[in-house]
C-alpha atoms as a PDB file:
ATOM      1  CA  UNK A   1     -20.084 -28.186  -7.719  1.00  0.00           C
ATOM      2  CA  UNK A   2     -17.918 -25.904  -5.870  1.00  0.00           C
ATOM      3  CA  UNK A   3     -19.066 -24.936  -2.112  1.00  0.00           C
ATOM      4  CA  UNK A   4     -19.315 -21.167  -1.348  1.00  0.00           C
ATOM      5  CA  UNK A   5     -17.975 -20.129   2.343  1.00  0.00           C
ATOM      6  CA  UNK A   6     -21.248 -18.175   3.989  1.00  0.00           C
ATOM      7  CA  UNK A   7     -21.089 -15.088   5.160  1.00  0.00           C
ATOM      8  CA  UNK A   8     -19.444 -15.131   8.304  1.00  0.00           C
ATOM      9  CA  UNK A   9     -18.132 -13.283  11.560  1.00  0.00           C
ATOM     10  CA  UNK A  10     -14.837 -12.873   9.479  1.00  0.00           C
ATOM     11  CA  UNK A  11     -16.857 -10.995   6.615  1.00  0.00           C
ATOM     12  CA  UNK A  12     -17.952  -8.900   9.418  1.00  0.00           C
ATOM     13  CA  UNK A  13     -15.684  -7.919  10.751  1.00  0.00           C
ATOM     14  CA  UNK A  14     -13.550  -7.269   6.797  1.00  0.00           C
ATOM     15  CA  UNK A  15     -16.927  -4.945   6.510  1.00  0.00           C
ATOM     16  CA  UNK A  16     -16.364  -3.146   9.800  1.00  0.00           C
ATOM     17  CA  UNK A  17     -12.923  -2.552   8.340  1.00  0.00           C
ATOM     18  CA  UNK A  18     -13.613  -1.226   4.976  1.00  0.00           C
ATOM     19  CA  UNK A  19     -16.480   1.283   7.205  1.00  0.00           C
ATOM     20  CA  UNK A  20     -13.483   2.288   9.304  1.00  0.00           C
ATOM     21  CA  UNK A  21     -11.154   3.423   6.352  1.00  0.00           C
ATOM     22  CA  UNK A  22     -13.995   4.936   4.409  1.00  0.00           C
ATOM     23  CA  UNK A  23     -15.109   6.924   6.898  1.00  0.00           C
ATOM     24  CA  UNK A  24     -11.108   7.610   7.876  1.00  0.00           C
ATOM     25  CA  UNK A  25     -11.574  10.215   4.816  1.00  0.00           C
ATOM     26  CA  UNK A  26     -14.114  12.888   6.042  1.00  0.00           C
ATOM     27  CA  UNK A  27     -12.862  12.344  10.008  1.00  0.00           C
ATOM     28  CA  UNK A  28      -9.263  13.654   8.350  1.00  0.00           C
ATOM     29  CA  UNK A  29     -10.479  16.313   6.664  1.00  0.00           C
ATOM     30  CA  UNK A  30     -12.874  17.767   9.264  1.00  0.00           C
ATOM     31  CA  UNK A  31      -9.868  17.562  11.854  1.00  0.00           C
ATOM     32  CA  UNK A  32      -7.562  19.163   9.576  1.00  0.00           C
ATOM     33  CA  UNK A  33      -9.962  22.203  10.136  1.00  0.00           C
ATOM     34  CA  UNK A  34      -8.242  22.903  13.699  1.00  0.00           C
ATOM     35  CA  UNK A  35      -5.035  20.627  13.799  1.00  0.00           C
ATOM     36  CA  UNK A  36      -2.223  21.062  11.422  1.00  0.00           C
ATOM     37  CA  UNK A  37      -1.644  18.316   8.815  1.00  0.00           C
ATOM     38  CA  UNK A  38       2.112  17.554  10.056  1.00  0.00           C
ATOM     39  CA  UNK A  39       0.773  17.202  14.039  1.00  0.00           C
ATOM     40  CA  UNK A  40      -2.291  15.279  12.673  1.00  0.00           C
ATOM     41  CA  UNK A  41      -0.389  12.725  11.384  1.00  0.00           C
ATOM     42  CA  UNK A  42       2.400  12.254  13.709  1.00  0.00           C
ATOM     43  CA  UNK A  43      -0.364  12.303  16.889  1.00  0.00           C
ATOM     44  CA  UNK A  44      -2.476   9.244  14.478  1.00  0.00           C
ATOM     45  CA  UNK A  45       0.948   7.266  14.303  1.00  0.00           C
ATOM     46  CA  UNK A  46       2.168   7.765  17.207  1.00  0.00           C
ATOM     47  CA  UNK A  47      -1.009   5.877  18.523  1.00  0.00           C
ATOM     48  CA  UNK A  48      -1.300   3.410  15.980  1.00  0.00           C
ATOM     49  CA  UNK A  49       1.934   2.541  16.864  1.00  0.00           C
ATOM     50  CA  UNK A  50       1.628   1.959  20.795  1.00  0.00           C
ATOM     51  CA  UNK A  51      -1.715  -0.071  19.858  1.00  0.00           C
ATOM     52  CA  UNK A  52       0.225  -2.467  17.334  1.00  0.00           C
ATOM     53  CA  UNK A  53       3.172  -2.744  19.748  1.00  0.00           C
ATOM     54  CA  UNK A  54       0.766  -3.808  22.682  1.00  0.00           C
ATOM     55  CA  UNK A  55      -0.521  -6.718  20.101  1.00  0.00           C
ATOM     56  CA  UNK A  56       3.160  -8.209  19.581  1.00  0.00           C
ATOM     57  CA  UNK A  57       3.835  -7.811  23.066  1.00  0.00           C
ATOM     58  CA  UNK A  58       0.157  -9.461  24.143  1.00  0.00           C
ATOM     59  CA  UNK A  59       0.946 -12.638  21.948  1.00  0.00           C
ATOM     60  CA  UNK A  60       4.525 -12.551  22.743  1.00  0.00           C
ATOM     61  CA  UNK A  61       5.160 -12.013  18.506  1.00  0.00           C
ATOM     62  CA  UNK A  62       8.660 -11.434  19.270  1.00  0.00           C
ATOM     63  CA  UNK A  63      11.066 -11.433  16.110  1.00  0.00           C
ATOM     64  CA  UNK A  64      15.015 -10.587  15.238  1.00  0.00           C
ATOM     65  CA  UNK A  65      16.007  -8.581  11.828  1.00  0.00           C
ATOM     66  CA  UNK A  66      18.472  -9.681  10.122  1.00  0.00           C
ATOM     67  CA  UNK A  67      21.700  -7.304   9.619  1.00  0.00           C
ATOM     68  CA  UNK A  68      20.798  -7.537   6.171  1.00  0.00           C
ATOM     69  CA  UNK A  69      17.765  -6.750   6.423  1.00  0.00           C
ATOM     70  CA  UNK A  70      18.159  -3.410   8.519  1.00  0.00           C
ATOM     71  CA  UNK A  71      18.943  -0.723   6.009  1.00  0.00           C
ATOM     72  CA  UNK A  72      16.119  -1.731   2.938  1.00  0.00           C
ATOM     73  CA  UNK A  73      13.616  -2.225   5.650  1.00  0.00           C
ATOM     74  CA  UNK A  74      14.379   1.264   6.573  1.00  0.00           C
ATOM     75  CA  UNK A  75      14.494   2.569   3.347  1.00  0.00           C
ATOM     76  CA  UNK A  76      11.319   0.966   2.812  1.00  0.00           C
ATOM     77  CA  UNK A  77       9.290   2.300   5.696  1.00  0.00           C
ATOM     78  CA  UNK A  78      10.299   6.065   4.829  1.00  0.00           C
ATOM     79  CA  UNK A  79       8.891   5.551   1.408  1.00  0.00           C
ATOM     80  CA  UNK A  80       6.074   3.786   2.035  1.00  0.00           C
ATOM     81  CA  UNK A  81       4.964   5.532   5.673  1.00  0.00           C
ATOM     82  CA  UNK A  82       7.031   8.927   5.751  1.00  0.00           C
ATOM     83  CA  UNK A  83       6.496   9.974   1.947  1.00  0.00           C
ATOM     84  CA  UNK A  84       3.079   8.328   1.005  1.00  0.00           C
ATOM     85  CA  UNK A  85       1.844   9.714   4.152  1.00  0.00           C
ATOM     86  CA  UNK A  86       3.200  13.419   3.500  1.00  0.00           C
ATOM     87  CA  UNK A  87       1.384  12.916   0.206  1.00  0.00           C
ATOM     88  CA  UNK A  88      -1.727  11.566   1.589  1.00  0.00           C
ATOM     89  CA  UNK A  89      -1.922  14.141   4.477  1.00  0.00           C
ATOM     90  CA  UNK A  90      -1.064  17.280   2.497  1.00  0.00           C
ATOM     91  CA  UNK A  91      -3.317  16.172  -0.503  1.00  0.00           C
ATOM     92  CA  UNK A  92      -6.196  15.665   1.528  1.00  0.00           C
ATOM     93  CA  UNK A  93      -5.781  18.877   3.017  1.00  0.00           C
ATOM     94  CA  UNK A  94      -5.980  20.717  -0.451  1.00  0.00           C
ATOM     95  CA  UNK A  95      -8.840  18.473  -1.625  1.00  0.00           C
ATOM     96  CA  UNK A  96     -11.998  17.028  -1.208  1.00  0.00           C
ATOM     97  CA  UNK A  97     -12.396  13.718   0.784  1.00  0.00           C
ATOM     98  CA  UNK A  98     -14.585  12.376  -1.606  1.00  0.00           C
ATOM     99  CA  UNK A  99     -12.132  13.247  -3.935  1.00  0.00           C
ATOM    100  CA  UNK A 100      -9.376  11.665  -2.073  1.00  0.00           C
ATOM    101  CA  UNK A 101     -11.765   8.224  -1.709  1.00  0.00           C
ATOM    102  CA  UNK A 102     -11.602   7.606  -5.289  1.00  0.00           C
ATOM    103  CA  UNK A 103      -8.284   8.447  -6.331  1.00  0.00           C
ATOM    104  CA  UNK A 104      -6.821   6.639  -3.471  1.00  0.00           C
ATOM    105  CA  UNK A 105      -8.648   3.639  -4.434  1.00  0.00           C
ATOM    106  CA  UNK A 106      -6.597   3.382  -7.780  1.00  0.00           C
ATOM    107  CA  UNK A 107      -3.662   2.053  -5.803  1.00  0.00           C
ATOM    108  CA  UNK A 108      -4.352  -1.617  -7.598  1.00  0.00           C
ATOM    109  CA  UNK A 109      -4.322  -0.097 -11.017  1.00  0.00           C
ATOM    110  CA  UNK A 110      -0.928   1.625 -10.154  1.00  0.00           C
ATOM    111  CA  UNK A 111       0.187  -1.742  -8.511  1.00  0.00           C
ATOM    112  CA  UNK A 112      -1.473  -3.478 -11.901  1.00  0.00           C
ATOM    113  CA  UNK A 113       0.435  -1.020 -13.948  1.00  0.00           C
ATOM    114  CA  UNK A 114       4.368  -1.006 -12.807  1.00  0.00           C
ATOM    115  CA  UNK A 115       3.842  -4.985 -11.984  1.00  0.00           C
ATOM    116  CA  UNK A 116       3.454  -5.184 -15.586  1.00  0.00           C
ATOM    117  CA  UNK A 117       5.897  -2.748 -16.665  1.00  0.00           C
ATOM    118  CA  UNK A 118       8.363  -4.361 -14.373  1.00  0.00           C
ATOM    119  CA  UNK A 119       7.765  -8.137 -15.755  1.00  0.00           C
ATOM    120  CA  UNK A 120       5.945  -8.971 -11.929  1.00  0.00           C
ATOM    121  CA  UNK A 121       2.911  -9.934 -13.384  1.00  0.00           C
ATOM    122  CA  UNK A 122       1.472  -9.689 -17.204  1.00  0.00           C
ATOM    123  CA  UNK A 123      -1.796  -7.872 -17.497  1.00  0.00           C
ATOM    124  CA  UNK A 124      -4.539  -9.554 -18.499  1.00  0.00           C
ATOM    125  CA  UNK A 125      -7.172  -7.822 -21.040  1.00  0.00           C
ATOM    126  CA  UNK A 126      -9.490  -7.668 -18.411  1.00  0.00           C
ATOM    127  CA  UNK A 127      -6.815  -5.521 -15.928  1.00  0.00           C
ATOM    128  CA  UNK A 128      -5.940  -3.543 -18.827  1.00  0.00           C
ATOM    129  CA  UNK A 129      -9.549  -2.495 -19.275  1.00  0.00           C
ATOM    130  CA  UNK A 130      -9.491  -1.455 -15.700  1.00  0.00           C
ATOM    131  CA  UNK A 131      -6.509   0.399 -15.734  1.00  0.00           C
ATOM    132  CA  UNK A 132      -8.132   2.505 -18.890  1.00  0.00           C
ATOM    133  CA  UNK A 133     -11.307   3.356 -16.939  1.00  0.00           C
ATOM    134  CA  UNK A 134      -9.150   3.809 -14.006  1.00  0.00           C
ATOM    135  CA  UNK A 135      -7.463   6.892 -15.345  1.00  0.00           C
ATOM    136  CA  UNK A 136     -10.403   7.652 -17.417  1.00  0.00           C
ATOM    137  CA  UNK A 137     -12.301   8.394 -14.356  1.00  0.00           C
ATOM    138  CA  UNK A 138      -9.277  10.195 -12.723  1.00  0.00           C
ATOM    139  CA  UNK A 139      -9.300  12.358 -15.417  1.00  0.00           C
ATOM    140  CA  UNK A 140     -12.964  13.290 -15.589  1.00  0.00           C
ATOM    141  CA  UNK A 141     -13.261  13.942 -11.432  1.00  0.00           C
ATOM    142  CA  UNK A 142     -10.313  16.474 -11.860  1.00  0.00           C
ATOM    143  CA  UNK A 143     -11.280  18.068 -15.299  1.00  0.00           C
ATOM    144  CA  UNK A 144     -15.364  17.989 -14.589  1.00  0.00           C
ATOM    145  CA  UNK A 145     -14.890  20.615 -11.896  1.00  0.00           C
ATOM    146  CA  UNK A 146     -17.331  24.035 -11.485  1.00  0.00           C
ATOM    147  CA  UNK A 147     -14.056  25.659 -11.855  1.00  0.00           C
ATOM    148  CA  UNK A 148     -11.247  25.717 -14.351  1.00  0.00           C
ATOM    149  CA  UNK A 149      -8.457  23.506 -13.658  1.00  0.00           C
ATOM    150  CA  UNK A 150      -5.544  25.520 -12.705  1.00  0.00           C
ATOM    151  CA  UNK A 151      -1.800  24.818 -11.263  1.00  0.00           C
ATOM    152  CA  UNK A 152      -2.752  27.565  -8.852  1.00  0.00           C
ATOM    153  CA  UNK A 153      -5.924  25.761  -7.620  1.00  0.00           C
ATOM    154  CA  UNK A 154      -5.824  24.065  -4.465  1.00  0.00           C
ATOM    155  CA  UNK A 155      -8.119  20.997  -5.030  1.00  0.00           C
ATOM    156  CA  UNK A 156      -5.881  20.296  -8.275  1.00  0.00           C
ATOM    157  CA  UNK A 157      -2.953  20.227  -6.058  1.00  0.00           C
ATOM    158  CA  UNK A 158      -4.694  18.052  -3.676  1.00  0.00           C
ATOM    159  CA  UNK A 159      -5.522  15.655  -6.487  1.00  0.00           C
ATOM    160  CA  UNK A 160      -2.430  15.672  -7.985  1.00  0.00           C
ATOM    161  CA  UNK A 161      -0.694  14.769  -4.359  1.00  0.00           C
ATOM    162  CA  UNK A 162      -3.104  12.147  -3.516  1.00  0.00           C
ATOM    163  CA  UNK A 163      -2.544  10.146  -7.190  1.00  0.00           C
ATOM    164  CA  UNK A 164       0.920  10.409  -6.467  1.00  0.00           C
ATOM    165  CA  UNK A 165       0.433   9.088  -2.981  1.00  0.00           C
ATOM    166  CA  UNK A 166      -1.447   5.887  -4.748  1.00  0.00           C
ATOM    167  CA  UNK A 167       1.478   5.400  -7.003  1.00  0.00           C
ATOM    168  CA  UNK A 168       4.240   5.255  -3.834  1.00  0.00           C
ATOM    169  CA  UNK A 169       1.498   3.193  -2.224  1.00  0.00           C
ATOM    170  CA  UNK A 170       1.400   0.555  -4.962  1.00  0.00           C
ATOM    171  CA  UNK A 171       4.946   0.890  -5.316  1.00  0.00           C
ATOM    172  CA  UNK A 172       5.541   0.039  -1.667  1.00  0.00           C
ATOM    173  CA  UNK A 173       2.849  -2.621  -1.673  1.00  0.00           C
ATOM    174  CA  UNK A 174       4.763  -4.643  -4.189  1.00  0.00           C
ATOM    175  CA  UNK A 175       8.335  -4.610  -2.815  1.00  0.00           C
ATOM    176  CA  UNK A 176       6.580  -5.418   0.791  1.00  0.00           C
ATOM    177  CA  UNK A 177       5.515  -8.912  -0.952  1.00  0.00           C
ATOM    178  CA  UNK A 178       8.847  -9.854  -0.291  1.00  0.00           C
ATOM    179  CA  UNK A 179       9.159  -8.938   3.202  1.00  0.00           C
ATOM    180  CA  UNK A 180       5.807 -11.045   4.187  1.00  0.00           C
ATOM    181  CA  UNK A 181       7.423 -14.398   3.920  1.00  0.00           C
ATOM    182  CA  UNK A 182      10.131 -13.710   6.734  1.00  0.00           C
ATOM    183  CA  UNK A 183       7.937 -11.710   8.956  1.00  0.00           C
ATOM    184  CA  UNK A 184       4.224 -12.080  10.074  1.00  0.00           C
ATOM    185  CA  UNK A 185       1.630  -9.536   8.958  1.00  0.00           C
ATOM    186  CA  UNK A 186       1.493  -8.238  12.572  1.00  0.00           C
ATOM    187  CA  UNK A 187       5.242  -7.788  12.886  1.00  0.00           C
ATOM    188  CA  UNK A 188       5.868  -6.361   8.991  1.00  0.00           C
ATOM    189  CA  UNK A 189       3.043  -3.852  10.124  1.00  0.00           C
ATOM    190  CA  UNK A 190       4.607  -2.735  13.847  1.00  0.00           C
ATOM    191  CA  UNK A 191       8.560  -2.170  12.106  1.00  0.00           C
ATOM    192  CA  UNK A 192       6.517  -0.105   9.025  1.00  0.00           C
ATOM    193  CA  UNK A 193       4.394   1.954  11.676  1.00  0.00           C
ATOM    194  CA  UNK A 194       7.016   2.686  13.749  1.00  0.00           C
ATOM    195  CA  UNK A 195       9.265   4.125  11.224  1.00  0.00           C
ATOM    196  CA  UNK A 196       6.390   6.343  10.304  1.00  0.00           C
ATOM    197  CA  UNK A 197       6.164   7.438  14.120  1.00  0.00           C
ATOM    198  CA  UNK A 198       9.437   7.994  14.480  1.00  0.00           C
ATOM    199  CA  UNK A 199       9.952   9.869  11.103  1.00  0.00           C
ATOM    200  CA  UNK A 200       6.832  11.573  10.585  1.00  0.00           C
ATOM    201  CA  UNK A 201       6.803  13.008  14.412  1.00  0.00           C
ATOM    202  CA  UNK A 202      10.494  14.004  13.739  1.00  0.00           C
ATOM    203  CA  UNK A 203       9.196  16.909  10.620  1.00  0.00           C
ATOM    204  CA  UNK A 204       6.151  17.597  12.800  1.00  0.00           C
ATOM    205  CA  UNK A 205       8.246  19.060  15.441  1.00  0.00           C
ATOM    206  CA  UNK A 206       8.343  22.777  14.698  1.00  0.00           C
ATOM    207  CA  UNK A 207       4.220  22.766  13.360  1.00  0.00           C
ATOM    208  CA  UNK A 208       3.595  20.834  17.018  1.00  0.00           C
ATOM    209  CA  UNK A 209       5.767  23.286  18.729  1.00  0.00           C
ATOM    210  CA  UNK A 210       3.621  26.288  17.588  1.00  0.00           C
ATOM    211  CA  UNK A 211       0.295  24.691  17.774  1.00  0.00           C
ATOM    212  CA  UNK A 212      -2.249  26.086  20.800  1.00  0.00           C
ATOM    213  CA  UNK A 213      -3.188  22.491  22.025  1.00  0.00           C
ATOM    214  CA  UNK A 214      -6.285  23.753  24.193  1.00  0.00           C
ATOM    215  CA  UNK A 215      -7.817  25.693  20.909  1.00  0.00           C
ATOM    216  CA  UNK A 216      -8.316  22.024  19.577  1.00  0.00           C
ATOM    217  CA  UNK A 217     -11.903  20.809  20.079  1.00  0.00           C
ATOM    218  CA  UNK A 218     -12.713  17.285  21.481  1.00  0.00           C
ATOM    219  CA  UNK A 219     -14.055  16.055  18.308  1.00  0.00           C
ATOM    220  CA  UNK A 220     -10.552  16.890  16.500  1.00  0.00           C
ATOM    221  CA  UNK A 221      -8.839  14.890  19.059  1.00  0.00           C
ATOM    222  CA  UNK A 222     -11.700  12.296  18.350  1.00  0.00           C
ATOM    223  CA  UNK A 223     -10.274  12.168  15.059  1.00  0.00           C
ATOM    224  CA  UNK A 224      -6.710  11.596  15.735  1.00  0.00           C
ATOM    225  CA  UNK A 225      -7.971   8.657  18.054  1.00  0.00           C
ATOM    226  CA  UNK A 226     -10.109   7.115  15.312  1.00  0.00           C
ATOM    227  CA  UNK A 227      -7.743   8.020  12.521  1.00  0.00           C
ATOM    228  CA  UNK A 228      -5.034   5.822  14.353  1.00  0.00           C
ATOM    229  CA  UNK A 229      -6.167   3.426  16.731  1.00  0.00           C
ATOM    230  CA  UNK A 230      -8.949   2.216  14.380  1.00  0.00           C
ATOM    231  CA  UNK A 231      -7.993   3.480  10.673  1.00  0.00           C
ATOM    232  CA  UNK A 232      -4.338   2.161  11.194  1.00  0.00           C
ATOM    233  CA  UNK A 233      -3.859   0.413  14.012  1.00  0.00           C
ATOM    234  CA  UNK A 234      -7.562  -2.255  14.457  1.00  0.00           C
ATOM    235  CA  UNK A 235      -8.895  -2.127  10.640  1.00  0.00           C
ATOM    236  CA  UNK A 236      -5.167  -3.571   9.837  1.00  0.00           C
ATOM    237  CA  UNK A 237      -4.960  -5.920  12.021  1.00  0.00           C
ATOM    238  CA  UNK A 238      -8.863  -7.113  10.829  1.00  0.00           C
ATOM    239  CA  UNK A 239      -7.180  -6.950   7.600  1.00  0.00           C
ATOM    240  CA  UNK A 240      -4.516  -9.505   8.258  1.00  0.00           C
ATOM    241  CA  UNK A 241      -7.205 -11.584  10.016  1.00  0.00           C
ATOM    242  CA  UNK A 242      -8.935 -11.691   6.913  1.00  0.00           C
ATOM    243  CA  UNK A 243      -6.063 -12.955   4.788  1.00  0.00           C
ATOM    244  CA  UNK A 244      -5.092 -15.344   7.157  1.00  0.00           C
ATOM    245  CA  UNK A 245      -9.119 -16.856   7.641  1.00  0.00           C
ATOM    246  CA  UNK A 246     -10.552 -16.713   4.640  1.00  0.00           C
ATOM    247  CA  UNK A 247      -7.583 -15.686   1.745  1.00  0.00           C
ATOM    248  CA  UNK A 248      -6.754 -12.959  -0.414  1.00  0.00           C
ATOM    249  CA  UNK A 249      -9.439 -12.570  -2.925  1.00  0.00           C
ATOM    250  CA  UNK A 250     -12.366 -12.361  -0.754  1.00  0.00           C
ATOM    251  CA  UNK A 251     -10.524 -10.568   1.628  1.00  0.00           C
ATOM    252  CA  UNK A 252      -9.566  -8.262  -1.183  1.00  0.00           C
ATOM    253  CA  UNK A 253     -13.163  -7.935  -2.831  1.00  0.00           C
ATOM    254  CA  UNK A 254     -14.392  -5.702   0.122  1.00  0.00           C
ATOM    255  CA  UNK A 255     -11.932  -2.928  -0.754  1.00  0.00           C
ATOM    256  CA  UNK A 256     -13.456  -2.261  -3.334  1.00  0.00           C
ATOM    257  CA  UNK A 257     -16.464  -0.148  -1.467  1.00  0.00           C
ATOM    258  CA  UNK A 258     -14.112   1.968   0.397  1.00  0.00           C
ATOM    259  CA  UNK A 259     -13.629   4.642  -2.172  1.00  0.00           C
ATOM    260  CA  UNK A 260     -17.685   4.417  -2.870  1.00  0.00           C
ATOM    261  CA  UNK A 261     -18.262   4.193   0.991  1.00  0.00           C
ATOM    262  CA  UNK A 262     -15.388   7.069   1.077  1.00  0.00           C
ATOM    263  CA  UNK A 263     -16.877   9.303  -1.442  1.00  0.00           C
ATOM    264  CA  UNK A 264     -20.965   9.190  -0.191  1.00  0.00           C
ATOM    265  CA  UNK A 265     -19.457  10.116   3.786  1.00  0.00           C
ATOM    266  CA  UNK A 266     -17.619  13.111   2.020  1.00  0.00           C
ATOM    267  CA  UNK A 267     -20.862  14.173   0.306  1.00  0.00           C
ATOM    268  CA  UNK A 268     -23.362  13.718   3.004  1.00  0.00           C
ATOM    269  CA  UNK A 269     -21.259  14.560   6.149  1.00  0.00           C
ATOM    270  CA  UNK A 270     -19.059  17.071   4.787  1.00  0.00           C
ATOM    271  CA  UNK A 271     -22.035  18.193   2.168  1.00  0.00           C
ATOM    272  CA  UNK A 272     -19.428  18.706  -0.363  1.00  0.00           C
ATOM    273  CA  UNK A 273     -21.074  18.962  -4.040  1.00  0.00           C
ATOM    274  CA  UNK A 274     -19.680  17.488  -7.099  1.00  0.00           C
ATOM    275  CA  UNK A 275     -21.466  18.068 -10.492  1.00  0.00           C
ATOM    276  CA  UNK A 276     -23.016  15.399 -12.449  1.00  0.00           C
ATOM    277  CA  UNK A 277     -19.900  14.790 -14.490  1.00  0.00           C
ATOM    278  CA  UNK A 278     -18.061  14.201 -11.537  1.00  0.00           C
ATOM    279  CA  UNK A 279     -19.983  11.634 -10.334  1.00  0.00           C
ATOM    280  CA  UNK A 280     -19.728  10.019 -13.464  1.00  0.00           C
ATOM    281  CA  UNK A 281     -15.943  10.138 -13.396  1.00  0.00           C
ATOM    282  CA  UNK A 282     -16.124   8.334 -10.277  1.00  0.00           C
ATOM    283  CA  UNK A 283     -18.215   5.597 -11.065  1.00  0.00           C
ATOM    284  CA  UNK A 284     -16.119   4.678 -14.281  1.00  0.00           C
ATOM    285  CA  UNK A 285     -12.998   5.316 -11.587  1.00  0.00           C
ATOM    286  CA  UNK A 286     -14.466   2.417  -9.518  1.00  0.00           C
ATOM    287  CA  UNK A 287     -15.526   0.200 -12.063  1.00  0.00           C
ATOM    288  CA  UNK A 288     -12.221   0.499 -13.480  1.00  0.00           C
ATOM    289  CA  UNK A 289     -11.256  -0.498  -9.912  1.00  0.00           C
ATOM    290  CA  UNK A 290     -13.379  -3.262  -9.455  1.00  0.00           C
ATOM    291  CA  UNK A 291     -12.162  -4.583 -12.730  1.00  0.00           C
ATOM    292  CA  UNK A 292      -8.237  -4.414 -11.922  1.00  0.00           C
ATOM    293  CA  UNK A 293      -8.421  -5.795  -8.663  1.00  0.00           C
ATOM    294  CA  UNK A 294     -10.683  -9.429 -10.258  1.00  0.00           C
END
């Protein structure tokens, strides 16, 4: 018979993690209230990436790039941090965070999807179930709505930008597959981050310039700290932790409550209301979810 690992201090701390980024939802969206999306998310990376850096320098997780490596890393790291974020920042703006929980969670059926598409990895009958009730949900959250779904509306725009934020995601998760066998999670995660410092601070420059920095309450700032020192910079390096300890699968298997964890802290902190039907979408969203990623 095969021994089960017990629940650990590693499963703790992967919990911890998937609290962080679930929560990371409603702290965004009550901050975007007083700080502009643009300045939000340069401020969150620009911390992330000083707390990241201080790990490789701590434990001296020094690396060189190879010439060859230089421009597709690049490449890479605007796609993956300077559009996806862009999407994610703008779309959550326009949107609901409990919204934004669930639709952001589809990022394995979209990495399910163009792996099969692009001969990475065949389907399986169970993924392709998951990827139906995937969209089905999708499609029920943003059609279920009180009100009429319109071009003109803002929360369709905001859903529309966040499901094409968890398509670049999945498309930058796969092509990063191939990265993680020269470089160390840590180090693959401090050259990504820092791009999306460097770039997303760079089109933040004119918002920042005409933002009133003392009209900002405490608890916005509060949310730029916990949006990047724990959402992107601690919860990924738990993350990594996790992979490394106790592999991918288990590791992986506690994702799946962030957009359930993400969409009951947009409800009861925010208080925003979704009908009946949308809850329904959402729990055929996430078991479609829960199916892909198995």
């Amino acid at each position: 018979m095969k021994k089960t690992t017990p629940f650990n201090f590693v499963d703790f701390t992967l919990f911890v993690a998937v609290l962080i980024w679930a929560l990371n939802f409603t702290v965004i969206k009550a901050s975007l209230e007083e700080i502009g999306p643009h300045t939000f998310n340069a401020l969150r990376f620009l911390l992330a990436a000083l707390l990241v850096w201080m790990f490789i320098w701590k434990r001296g997780d020094w690396f060189k790039i190879p010439v060859r490596h230089l421009l597709p890393l690049f490449l890479l790291g605007l796609f993956g941090n300077l559009l996806y974020q862009w999407l994610f920042i703008v779309g959550i703006n326009f949107t609901f965070a409990a919204n934004a929980a669930i639709m952001l969670g589809t990022i394995p059926i979209w990495v399910a999807v163009v792996s099969h598409l692009f001969a990475y990895e065949k389907m399986t009958r169970l993924k392709a179930i998951g990827v139906v009730l995937g969209f089905t949900g999708v499609i029920v959250i943003i059609t279920g709505g009180d009100n009429p779904v319109s071009f003109s509306s803002e929360s369709f725009l905001g859903d529309m930008l966040i499901i094409v934020a968890a398509f670049v995601f999945g498309i930058y998760s796969i092509y990063s597959k191939s990265y993680l066998s020269s470089y160390s999670p840590l180090q693959f995660s401090g050259m990504m981050i820092a791009i999306g410092a460097f770039s997303l601070t760079a089109i933040a420059i004119p918002e920042m310039y005409a933002t009133n920095w003392t009209d900002i309450s405490a608890a916005a700032y509060g949310g730029v700290i916990y949006s990047g020192a724990l959402s992107i910079g601690l919860a990924y390096l738990i993350w990594n932790n996790g992979l490394a300890r106790v592999g991918a699968i288990r590791t992986s298997a506690y994702q799946n409550l962030v957009p359930v964890l993400g969409l009951a802290f947009g409800v009861l902190l925010l208080n925003e209301q979704l009908n009946l039907l949308q809850y329904t979408g959402s729990a055929i969203a996430v078991a479609g979810i829960v199916l892909t990623r198995r």
